[in-house]
Protein backbone atom coordinates (compact mmCIF):
# COMPACT_ATOMS: atom_id res chain seq x y z
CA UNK A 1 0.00 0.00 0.00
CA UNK A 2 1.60 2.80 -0.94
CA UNK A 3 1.69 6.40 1.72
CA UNK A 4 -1.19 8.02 -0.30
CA UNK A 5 -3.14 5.29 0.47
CA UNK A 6 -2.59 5.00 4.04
CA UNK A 7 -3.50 9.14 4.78
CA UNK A 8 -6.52 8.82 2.94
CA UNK A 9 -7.05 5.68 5.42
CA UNK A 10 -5.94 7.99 8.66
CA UNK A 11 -7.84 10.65 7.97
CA UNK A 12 -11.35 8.65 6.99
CA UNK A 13 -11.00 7.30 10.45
CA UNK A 14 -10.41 10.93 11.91
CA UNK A 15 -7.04 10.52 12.86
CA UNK A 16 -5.38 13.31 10.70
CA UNK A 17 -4.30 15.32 13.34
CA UNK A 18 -3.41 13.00 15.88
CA UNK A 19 -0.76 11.91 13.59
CA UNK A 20 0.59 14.69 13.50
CA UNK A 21 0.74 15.47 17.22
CA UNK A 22 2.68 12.23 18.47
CA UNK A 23 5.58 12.61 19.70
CA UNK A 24 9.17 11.01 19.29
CA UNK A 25 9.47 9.76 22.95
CA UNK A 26 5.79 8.09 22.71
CA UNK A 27 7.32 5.59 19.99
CA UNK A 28 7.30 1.91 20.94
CA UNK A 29 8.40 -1.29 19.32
CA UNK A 30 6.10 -2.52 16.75
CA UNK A 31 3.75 -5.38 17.25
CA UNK A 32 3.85 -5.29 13.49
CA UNK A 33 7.61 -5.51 13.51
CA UNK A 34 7.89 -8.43 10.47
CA UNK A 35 5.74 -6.65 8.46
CA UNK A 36 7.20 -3.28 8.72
CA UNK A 37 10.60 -4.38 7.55
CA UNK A 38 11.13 -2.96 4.24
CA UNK A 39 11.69 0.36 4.68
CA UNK A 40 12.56 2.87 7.88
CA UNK A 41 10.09 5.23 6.33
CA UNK A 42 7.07 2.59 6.38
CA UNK A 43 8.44 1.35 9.90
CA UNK A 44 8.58 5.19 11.57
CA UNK A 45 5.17 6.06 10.26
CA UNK A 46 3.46 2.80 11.94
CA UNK A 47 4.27 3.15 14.61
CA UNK A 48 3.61 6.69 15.02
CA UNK A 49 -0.05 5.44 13.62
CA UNK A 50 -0.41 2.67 16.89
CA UNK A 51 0.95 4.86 19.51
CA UNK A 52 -2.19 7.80 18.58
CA UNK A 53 -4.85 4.75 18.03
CA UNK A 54 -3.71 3.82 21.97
CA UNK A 55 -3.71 6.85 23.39
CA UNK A 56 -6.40 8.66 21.65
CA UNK A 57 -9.11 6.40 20.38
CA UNK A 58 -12.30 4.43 21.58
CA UNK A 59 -11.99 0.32 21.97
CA UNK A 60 -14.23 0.27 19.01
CA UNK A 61 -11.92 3.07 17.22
CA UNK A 62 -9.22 1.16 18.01
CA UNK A 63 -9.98 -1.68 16.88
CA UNK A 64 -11.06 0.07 13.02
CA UNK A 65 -7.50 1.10 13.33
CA UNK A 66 -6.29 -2.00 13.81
CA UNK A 67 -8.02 -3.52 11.01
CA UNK A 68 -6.81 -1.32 8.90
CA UNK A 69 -3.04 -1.68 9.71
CA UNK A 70 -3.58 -5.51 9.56
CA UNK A 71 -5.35 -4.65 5.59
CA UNK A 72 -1.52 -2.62 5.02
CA UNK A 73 0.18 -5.42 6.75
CA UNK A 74 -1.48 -7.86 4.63
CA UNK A 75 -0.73 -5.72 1.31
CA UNK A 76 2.80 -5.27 2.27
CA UNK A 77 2.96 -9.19 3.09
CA UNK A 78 1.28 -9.47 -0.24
CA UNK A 79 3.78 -7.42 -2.36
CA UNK A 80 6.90 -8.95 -0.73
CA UNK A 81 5.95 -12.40 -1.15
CA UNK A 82 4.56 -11.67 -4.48
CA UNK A 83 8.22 -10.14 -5.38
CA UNK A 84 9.58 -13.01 -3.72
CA UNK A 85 7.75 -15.68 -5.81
CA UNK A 86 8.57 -13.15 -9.17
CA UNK A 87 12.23 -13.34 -8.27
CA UNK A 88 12.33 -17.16 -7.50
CA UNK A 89 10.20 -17.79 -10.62
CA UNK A 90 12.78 -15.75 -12.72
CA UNK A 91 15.38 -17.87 -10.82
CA UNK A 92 14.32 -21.32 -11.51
CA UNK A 93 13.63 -19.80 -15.52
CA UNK A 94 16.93 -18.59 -15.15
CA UNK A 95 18.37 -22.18 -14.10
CA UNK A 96 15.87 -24.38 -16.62
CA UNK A 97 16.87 -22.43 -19.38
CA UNK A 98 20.83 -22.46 -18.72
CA UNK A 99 20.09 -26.59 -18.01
CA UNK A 100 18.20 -26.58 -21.27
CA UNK A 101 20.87 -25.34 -23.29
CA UNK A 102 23.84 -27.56 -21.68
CA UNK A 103 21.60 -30.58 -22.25
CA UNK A 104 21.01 -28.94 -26.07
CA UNK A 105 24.90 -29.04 -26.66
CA UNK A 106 25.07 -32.00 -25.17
CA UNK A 107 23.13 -33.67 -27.80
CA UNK A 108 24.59 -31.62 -30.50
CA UNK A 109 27.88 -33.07 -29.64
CA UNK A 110 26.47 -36.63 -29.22
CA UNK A 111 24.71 -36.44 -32.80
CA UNK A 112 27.81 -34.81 -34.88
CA UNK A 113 28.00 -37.07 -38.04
CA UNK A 114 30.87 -39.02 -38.14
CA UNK A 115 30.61 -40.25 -41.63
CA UNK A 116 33.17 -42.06 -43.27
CA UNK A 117 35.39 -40.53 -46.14
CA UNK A 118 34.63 -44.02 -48.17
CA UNK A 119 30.76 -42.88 -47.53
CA UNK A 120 31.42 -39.22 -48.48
CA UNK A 121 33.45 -40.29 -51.63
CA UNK A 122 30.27 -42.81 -52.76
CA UNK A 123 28.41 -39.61 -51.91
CA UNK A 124 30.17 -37.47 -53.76
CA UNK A 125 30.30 -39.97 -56.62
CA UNK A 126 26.45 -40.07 -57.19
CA UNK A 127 26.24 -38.39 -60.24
CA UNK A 128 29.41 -39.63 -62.18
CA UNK A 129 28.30 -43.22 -61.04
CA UNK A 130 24.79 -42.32 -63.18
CA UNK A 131 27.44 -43.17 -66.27
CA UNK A 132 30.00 -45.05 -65.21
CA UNK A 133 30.76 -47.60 -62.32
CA UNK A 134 27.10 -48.39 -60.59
CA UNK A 135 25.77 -47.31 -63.93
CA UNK A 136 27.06 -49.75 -66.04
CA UNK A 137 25.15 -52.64 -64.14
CA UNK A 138 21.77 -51.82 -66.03
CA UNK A 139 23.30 -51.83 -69.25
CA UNK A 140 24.68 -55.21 -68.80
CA UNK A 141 22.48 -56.67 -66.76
CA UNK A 142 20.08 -59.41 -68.40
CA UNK A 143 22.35 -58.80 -71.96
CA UNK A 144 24.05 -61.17 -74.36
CA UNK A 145 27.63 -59.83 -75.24
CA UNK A 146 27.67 -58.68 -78.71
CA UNK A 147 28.48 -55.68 -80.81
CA UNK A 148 25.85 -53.81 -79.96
CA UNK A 149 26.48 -53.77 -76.24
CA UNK A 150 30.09 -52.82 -76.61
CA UNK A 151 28.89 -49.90 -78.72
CA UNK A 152 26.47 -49.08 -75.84
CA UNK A 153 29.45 -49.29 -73.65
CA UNK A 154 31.50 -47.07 -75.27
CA UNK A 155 28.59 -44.30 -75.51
CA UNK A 156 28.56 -44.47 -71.74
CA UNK A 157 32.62 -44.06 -71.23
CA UNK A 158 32.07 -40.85 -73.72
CA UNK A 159 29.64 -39.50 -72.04
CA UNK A 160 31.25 -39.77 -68.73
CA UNK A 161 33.99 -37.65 -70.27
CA UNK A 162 36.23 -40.86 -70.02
CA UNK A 163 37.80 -39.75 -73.61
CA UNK A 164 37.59 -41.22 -76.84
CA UNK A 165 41.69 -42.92 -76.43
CA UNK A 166 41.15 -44.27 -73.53
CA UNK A 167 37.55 -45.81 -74.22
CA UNK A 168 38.91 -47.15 -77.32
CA UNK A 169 41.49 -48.82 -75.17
CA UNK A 170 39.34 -50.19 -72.63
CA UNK A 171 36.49 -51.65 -75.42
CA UNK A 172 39.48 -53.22 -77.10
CA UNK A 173 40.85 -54.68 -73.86
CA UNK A 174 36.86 -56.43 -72.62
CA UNK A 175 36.22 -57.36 -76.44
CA UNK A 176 39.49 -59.43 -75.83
CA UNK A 177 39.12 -61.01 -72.45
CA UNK A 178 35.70 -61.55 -73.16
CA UNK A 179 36.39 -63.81 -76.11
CA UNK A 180 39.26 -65.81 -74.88
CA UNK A 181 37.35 -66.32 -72.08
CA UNK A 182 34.52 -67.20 -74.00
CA UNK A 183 31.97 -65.11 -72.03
CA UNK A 184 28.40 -65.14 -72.79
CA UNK A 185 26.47 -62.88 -70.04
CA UNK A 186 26.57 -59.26 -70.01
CA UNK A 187 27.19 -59.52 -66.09
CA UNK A 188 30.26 -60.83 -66.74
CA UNK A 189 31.57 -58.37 -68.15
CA UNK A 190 30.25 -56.12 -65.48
CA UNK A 191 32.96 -57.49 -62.87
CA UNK A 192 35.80 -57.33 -66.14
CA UNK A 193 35.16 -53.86 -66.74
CA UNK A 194 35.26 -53.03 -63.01
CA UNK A 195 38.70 -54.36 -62.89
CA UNK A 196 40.23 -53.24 -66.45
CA UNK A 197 39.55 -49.66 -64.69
CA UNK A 198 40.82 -50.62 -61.82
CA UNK A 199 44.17 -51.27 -63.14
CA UNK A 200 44.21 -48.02 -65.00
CA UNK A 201 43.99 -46.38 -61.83
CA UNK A 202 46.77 -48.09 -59.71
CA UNK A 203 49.48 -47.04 -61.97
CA UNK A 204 48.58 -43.47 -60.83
CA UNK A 205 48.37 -43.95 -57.17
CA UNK A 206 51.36 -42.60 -55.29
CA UNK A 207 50.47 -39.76 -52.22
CA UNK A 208 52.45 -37.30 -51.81
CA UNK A 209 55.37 -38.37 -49.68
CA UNK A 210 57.20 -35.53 -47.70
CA UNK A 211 61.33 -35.78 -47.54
CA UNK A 212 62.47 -35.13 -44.55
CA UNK A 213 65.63 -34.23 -45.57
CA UNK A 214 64.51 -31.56 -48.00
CA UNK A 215 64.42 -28.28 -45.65
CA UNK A 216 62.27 -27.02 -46.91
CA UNK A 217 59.98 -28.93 -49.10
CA UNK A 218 59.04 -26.67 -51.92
CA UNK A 219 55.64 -27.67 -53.22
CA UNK A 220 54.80 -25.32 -56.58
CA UNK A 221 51.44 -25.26 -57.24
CA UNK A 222 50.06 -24.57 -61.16
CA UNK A 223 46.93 -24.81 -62.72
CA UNK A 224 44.25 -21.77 -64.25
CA UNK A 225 42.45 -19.45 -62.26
CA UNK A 226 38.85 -20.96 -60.88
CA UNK A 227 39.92 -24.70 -60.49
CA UNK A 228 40.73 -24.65 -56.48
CA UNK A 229 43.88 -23.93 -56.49
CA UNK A 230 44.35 -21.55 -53.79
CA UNK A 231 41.52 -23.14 -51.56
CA UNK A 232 43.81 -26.57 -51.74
CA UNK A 233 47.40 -24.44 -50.59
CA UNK A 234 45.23 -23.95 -47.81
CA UNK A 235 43.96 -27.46 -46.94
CA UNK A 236 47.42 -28.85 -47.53
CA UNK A 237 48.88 -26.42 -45.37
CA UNK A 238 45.94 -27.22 -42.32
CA UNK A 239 46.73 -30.73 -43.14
CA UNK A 240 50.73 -30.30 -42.88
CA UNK A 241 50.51 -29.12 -39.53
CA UNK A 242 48.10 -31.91 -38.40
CA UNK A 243 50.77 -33.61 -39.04
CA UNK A 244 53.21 -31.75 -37.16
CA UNK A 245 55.28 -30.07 -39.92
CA UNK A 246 55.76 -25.89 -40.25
CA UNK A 247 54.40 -24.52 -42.74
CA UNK A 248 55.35 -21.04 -45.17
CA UNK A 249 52.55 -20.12 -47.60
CA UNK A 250 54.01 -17.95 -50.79
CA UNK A 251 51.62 -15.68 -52.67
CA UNK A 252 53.28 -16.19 -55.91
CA UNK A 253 49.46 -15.18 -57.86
CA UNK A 254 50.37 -11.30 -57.79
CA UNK A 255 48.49 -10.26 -60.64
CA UNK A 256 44.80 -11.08 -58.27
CA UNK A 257 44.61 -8.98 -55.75
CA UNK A 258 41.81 -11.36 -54.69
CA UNK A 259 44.26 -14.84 -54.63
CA UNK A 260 46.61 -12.68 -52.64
CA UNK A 261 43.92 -11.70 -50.09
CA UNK A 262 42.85 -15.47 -50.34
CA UNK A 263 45.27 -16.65 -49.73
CA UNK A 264 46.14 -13.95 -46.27
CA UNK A 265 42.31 -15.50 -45.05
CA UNK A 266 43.57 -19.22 -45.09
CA UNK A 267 47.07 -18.29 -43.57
CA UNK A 268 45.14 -16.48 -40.72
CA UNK A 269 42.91 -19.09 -40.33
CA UNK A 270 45.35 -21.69 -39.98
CA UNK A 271 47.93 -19.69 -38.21
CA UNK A 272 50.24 -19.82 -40.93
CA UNK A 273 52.66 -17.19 -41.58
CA UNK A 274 52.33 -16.09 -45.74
CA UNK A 275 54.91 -13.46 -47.92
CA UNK A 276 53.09 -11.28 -50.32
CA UNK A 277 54.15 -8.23 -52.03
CA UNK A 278 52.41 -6.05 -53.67
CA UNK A 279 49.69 -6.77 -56.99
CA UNK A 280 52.14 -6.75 -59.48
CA UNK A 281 54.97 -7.62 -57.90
CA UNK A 282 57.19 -10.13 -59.46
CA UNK A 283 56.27 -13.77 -58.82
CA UNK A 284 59.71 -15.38 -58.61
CA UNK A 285 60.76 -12.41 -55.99
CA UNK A 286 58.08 -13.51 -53.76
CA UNK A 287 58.40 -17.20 -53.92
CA UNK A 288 62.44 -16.65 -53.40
CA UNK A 289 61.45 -14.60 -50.18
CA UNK A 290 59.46 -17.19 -48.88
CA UNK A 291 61.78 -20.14 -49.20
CA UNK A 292 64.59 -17.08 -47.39
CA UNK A 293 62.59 -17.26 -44.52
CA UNK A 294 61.52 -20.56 -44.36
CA UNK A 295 65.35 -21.53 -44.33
CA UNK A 296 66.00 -19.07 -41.79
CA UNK A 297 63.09 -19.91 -39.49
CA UNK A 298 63.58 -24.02 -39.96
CA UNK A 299 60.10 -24.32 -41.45
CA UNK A 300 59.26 -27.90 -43.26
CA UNK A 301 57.73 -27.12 -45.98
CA UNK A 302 57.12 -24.02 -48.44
CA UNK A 303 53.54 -23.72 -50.89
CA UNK A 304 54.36 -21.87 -53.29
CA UNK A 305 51.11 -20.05 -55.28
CA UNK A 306 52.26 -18.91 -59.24
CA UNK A 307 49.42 -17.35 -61.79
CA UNK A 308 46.86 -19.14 -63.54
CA UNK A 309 46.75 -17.21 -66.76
CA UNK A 310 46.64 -19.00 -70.26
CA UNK A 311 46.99 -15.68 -72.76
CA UNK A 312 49.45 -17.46 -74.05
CA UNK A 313 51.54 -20.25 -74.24
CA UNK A 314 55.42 -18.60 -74.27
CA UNK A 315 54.33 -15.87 -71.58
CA UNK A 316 53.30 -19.05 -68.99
CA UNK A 317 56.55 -20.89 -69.50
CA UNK A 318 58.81 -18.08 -69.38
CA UNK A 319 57.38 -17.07 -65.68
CA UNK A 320 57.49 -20.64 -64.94
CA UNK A 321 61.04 -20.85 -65.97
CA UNK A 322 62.05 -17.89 -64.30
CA UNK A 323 60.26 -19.00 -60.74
CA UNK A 324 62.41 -22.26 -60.92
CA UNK A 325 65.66 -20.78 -61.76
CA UNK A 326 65.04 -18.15 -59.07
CA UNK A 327 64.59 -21.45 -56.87
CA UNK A 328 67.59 -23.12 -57.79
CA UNK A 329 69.56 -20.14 -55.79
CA UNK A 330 68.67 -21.22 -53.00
CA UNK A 331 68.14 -24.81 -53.27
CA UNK A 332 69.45 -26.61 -56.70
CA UNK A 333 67.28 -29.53 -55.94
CA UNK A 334 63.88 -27.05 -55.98
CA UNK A 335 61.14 -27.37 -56.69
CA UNK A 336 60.54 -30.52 -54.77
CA UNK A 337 57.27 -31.16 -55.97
CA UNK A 338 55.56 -29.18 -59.29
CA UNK A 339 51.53 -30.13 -58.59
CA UNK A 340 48.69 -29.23 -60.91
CA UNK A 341 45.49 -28.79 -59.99
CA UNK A 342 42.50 -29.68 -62.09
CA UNK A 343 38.78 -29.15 -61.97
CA UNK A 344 36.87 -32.65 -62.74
CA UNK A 345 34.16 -31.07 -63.57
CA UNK A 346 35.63 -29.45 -66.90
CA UNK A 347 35.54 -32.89 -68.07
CA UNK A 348 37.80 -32.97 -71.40
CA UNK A 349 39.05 -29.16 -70.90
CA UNK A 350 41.60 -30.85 -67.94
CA UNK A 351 42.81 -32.44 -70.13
CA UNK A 352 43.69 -29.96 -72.62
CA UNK A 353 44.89 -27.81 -69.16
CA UNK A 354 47.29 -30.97 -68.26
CA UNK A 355 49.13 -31.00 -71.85
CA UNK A 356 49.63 -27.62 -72.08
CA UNK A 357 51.26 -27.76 -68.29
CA UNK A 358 53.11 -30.88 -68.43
CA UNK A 359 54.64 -29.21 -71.92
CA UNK A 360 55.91 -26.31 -69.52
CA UNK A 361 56.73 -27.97 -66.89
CA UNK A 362 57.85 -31.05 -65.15
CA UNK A 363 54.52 -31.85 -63.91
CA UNK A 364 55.11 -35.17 -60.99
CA UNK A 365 51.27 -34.77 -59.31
CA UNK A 366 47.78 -34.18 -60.31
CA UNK A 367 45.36 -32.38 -57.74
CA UNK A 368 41.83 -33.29 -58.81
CA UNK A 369 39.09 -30.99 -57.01
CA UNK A 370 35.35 -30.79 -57.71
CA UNK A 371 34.80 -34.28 -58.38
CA UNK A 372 31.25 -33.98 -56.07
CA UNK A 373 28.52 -32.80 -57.66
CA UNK A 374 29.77 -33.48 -61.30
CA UNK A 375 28.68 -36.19 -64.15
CA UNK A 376 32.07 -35.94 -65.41
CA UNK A 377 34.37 -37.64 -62.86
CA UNK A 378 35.62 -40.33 -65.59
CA UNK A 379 38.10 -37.97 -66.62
CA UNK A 380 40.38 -39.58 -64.43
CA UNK A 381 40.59 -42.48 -66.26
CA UNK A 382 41.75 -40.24 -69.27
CA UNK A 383 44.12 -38.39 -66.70
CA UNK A 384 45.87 -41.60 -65.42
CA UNK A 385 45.68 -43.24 -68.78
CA UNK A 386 47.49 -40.12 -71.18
CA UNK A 387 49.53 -38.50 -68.78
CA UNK A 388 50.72 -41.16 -66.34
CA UNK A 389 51.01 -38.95 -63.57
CA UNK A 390 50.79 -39.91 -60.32
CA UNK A 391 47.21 -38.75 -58.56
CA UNK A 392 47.96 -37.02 -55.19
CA UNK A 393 44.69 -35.77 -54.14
CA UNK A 394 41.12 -35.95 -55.30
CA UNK A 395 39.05 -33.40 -54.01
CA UNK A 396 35.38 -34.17 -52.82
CA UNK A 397 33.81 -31.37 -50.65
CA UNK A 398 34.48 -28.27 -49.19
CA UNK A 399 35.58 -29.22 -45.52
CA UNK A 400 39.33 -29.58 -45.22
CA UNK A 401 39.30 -33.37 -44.54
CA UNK A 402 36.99 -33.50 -48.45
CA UNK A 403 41.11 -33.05 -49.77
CA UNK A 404 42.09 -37.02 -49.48
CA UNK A 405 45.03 -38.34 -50.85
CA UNK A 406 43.91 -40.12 -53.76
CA UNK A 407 43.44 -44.21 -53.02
CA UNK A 408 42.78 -46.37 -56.78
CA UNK A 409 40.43 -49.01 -55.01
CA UNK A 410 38.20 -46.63 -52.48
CA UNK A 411 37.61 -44.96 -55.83
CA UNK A 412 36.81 -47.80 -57.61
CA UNK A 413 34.55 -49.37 -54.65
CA UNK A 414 32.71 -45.87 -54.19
CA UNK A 415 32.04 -45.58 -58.23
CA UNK A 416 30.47 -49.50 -58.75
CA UNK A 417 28.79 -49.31 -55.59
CA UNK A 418 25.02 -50.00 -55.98
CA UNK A 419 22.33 -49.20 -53.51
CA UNK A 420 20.97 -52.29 -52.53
């Protein structure tokens, strides 16, 4: 009850004045001394209020007066345990809703997938399998062999960007092994195909193998602008250190501002120290700086980014010429590794980007990204079968453990595996 309330309450029972009379030695304790608590304001007033009522009043007065302090006692009770209940209501939300969001992460953390890479890869796979590997089953399935299904067969390599050499090789190779093993059922041939690309694909399997006694490893990475290239210095470099080696990223790509900057992002990220210069700046300057202080700070292993531009032919191998014999300075043995990366889903155009680099340079590894989401994943066959390079990494996602190093039979498992 608030004091407005209780003088309007005083003076209805006539008591105005009285109030005002009383006296500072007439005060006594409080009968009402639990209830009067709150403030010293409420308390003083009170009791001023009981001392008049005994004084001053009738028995039948004072007991009006009475019921009226027990009606503020009763409101004041009221408001403090109504307070009370508010703040132990907004308590126990307080408490449910912290308990409701450990229990929340809890189960986030206990439902995280965990799925395989083998799983991700068939995954990834799906639509390249719609040609090739799982594919093949319906066309063979329930057939005689004859012409006309090897000419079905070969539509189906074509089409899955496998490349008209190396289907012609493969069609030649089952046409062969099918007669001198006199086979009659198109299922058959399923399991023969399966392993004629099989064995194209193990010639080309050999990870990336860091030597120790290189320090430090200089990695070069080529390949056009768009087909990951930058994006994998980055995973490699995450993936290096998981490993335990030091890493020194070199912005080679100085004529994008934006692979420079991309490249700054993924060395941040990754706490990963990277030398840049300015847009423009010469290539081989930058990628001799970087290997300078990777030699002076004991690092492992140096990623070295170049340009991806194709204007022509002569201007690309002159600035790849130049970065290497700015390398051999320092290191006559450099670059360790020259890796190209492709984009799968370019289909025959990585090829055409694989001759024109392996004419430049000394390509030893192939970096294939983008292979999710694409129809034409049977370039690899064409890859391994032309170029004979070895296959370090295929590239199946975005997350940083989607850059594998690349394994012939998971590939081969993922691609003929058929949903049951």
């Amino acid at each position: 009850m608030t004091a407005k309330k209780k003088r309007g309450l005083l003076s209805w029972l006539g008591f105005a004045e009285e109030e005002n009379k009383a006296s500072s030695d007439q005060n006594i304790e409080s009968q009402q001394d639990e209830t009067l608590k709150q403030t010293d304001e409420q308390a003083d007033e009170q009791s001023v209020v009981e001392q008049s009522v005994v004084d001053q009043t009738s028995e039948q007065d004072e007991e009006m007066v009475e019921q009226g302090l027990q009606a503020l006692q009763s409101d004041t009770e009221t408001e403090a345990e109504t307070t009370q209940q508010s703040d132990e209501a907004q308590d126990d939300s307080l408490v449910v809703q912290q308990a409701e969001v450990l229990e929340s992460d809890r189960i986030q953390e206990q439902v995280k997938p965990t799925e395989s890479f083998f799983a991700r890869l068939k995954r990834s796979l799906q639509r390249t399998k719609q040609n090739i590997g799982a594919g093949f089953f319906g066309l063979f399935k329930g057939k005689k062999i004859d012409d006309e299904l090897f000419e079905e067969l070969e539509e189906q390599l074509l089409i899955a960007d496998v490349g008209m050499n190396t289907t012609v090789k493969i069609i030649d190779n089952l046409t062969e092994k099918a007669s001198r093993q006199d086979l009659k059922d198109g299922e058959a041939l399923y399991g023969l195909l399966k392993q004629e690309m099989a064995d194209i694909l193990a010639d080309v399997e050999q990870p990336l193998e860091i030597d120790t006694s290189k320090k430090p490893y200089v990695i070069l990475m080529v390949g056009v602008n768009g087909v990951g290239k930058t994006t994998t210095i980055g995973k490699l470099a995450k993936q290096f250190q998981s490993q335990g080696k030091s890493v020194i990223l070199a912005a080679g790509d100085t004529f994008r501002a934006a692979a420079v900057e991309q490249l700054q992002v993924w060395g941040q990220r990754n706490d990963v120290p990277v030398i840049a210069q300015h847009t423009g700046a010469d290539s081989a300057s930058v990628i001799y700086d970087a290997i300078e202080a990777a030699k002076a700070r004991g690092v492992d292993v140096v990623i070295a980014d170049t340009a991806g531009r194709l204007q022509n032919k002569s201007n690309l191998m002159e600035e790849l010429r130049k970065i290497v014999r700015v390398m051999k300075k320092i290191d006559d043995s450099a670059p360790h590794e020259i890796m190209l990366t492709l984009d799968a889903a370019t289909g025959q155009n990585a090829i055409s980007q694989a001759k024109l680099f392996s004419d430049v340079a000394p390509v030893t590894g192939i970096n294939l990204t983008k292979l999710d989401g694409t129809a034409k994943g049977g370039v690899i066959f064409a890859l391994a079968d032309q170029f004979k390079i070895p296959i370090r990494y295929i590239g199946v996602g975005e997350g940083i453990d989607d850059l594998r190093p690349f394994q012939a039979q998971d590939f081969i498992e993922a691609l003929f595996s058929r949903e049951e």
